[in-house]
Structure formats: C-alpha cells, structure tokens
N, C-alpha and C. Protein backbone atom coordinates (compact mmCIF):
# COMPACT_ATOMS: atom_id res chain seq x y z
N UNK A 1 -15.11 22.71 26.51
CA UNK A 1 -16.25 23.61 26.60
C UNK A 1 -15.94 24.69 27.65
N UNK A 2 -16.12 25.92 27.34
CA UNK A 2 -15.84 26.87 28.55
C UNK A 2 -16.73 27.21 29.10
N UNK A 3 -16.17 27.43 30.40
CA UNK A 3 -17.56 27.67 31.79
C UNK A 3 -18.52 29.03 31.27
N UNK A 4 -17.70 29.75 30.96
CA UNK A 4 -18.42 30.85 30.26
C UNK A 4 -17.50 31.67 29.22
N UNK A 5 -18.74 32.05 27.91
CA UNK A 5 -17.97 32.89 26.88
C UNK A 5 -18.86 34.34 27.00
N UNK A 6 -17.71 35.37 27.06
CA UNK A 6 -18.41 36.45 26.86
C UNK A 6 -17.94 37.16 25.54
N UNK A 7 -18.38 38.59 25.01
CA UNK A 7 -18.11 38.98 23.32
C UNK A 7 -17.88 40.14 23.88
N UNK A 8 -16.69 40.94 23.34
CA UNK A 8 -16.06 42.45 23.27
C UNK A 8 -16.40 42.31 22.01
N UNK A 9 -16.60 43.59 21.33
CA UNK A 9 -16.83 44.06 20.20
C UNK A 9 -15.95 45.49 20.12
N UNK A 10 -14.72 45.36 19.67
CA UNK A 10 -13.94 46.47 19.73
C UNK A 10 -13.88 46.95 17.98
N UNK A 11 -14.70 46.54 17.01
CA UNK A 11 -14.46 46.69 15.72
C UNK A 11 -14.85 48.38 15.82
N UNK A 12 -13.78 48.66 14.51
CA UNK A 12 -13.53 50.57 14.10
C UNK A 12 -12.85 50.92 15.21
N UNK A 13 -11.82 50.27 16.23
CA UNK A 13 -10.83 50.81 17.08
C UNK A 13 -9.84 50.14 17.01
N UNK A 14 -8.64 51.57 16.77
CA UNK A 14 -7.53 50.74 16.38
C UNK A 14 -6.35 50.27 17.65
N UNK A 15 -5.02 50.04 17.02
CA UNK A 15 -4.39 49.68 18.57
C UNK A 15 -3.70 50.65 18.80
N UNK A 16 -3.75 50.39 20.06
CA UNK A 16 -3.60 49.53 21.33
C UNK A 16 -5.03 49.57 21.95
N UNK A 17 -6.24 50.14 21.46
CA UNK A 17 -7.42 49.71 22.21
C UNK A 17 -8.16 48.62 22.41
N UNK A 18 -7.93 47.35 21.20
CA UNK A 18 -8.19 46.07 21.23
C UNK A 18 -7.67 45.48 22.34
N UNK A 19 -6.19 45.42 22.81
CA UNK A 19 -5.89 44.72 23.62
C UNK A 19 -5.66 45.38 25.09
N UNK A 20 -6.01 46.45 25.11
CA UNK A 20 -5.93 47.06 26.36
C UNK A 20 -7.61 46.49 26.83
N UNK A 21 -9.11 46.79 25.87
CA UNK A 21 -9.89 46.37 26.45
C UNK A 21 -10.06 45.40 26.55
N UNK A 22 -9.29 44.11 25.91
CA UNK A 22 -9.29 42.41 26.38
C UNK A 22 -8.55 42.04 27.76
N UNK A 23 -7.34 43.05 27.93
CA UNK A 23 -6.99 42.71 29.37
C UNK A 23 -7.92 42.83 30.31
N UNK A 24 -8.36 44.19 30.07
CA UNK A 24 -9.79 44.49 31.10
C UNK A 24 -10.87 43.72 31.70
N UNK A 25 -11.16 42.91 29.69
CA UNK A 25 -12.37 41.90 30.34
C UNK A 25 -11.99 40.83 30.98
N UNK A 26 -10.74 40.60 30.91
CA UNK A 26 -9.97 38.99 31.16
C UNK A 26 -9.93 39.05 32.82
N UNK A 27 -9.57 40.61 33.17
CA UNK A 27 -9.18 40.43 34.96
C UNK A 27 -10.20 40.19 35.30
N UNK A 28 -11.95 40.18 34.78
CA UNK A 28 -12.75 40.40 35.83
C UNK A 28 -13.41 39.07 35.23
N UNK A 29 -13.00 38.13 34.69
CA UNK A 29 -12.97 36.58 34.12
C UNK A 29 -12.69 35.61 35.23
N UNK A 30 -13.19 34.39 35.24
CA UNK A 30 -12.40 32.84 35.82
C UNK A 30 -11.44 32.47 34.89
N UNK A 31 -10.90 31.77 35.68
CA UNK A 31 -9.86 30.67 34.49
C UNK A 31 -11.05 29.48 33.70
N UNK A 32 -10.69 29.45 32.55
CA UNK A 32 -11.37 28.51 31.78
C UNK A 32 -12.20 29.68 31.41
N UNK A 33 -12.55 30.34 31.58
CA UNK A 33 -13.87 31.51 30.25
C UNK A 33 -13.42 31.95 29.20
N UNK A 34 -13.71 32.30 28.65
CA UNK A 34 -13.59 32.51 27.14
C UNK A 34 -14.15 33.77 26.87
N UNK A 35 -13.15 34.31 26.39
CA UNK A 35 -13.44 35.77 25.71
C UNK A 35 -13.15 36.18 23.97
N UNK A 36 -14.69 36.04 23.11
CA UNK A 36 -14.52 36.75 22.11
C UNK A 36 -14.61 37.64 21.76
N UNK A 37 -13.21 38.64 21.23
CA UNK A 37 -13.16 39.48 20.69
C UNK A 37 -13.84 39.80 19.25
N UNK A 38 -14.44 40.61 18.79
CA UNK A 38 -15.27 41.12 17.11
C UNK A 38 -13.95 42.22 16.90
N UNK A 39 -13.01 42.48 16.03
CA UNK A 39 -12.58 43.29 15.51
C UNK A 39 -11.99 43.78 14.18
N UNK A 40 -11.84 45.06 13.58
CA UNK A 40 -11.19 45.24 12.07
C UNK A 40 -10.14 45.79 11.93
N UNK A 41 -9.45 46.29 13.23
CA UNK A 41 -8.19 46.44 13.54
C UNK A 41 -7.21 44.96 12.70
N UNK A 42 -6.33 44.85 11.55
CA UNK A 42 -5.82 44.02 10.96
C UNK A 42 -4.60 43.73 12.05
N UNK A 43 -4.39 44.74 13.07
CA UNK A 43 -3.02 44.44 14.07
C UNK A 43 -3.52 43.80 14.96
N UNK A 44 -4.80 43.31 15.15
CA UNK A 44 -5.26 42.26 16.18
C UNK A 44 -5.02 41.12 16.35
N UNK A 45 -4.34 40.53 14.78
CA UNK A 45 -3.81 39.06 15.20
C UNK A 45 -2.83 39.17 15.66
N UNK A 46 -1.56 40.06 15.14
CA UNK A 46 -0.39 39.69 15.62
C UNK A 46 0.08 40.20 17.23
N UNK A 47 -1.10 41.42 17.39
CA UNK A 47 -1.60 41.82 18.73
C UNK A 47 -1.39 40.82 19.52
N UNK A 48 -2.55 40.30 19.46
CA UNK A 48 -2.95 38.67 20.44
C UNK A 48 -2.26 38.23 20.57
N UNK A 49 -1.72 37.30 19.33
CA UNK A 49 -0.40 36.80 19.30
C UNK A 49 0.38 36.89 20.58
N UNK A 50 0.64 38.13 20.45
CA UNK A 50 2.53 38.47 21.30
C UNK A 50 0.86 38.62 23.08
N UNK A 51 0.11 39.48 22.75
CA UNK A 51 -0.06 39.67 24.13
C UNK A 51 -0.60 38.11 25.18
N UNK A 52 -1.47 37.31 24.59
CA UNK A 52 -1.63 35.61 24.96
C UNK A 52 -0.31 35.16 25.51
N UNK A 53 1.00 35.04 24.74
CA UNK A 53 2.01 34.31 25.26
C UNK A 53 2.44 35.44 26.36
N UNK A 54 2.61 36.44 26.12
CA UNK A 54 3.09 37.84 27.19
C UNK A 54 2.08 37.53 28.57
N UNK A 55 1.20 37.22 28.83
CA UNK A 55 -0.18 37.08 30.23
C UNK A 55 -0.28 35.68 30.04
N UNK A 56 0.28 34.67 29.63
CA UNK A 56 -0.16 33.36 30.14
C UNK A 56 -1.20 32.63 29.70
N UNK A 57 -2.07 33.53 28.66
CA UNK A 57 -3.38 32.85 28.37
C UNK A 57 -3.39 32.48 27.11
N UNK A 58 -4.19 31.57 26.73
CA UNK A 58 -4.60 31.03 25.60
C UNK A 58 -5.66 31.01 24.62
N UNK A 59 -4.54 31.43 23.57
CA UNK A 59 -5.39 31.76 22.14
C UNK A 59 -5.73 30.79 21.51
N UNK A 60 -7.37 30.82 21.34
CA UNK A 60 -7.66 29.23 21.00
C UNK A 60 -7.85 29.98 19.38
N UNK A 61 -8.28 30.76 19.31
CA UNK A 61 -8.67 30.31 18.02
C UNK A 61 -8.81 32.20 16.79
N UNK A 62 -8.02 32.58 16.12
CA UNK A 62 -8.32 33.74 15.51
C UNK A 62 -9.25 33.47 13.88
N UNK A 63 -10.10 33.85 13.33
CA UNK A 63 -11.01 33.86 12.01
C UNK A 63 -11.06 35.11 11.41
N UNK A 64 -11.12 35.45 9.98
CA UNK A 64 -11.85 36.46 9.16
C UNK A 64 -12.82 36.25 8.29
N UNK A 65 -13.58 36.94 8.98
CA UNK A 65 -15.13 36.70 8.05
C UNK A 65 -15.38 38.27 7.42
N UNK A 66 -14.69 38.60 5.97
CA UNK A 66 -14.43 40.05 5.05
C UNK A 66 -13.36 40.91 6.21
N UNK A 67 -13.88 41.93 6.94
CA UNK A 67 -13.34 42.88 7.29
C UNK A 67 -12.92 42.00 8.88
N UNK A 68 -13.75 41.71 9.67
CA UNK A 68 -14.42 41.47 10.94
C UNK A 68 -13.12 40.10 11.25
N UNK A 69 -12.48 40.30 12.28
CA UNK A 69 -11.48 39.34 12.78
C UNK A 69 -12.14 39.01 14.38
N UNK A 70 -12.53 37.54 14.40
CA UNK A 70 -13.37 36.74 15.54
C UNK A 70 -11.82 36.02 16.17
N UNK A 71 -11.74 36.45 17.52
CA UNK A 71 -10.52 36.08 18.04
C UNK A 71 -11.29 35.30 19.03
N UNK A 72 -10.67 34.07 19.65
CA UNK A 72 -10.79 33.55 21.03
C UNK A 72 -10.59 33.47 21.89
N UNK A 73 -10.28 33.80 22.88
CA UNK A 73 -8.92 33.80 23.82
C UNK A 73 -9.55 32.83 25.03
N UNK A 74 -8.65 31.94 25.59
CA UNK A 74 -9.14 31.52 26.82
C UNK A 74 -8.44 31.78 28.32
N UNK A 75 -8.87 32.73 29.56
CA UNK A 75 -7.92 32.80 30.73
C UNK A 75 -7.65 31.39 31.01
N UNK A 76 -6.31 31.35 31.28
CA UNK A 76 -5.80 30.54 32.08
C UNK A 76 -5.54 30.86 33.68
C-alpha cells in the first residue's frame, strides 16, 4: 500500500514531456509514494520503461484503457 498516490495527467502531450513532468513530481515525493501518470503519448511505455530503471524507481504497473495509458510508478 503506498503512503501516498498522487495523478499527473499529461494526456495530448507528447515526448519528452511525459517524463520530464514525472521526474518533477517524483523529486518533490517520499520514497514509497506513488505516482500515476494518465497519458496518450504511445512512447510512454517504453519511456518509463528505460527512465524507472535509468532513476532507480519502480514501475509497478503500466494499463490501456482505448487511447489513455495509466502508468504507476513507485519512488524508491
């Protein structure tokens, strides 16, 4: 269970703005919070992907629901 989840909603922006504004929210995060991303950027999984193992943190969980890609990420 994470201490806290907060939601970016970066959908209709493409990359590199997805993961530039997840670093953002992540620095001003604890370890253990949880940050979901909302996006339709299709380069957001493989985004995450490389940027999670690149910063140490953990991708719990990526979904598509039609357009809309629900990413998880947790700071470590």
């Amino acid at each position: 269970m994470p201490q806290s989840m907060q939601t970016l909603d970066v959908q209709g922006m493409s990359c590199p703005i997805p993961v530039v504004k997840t670093a953002k929210a992540m620095k001003a995060m604890s370890p253990g919070d949880e940050l979901e991303i909302l996006a339709t950027d299709p380069g957001v999984e493989p985004d995450m992907k490389a940027w999670t193992k690149q910063t140490g943190n953990e991708l719990v969980s990526i979904d598509q629901t039609g357009k809309v890609f629900r990413v998880v990420v947790r700071k470590n």
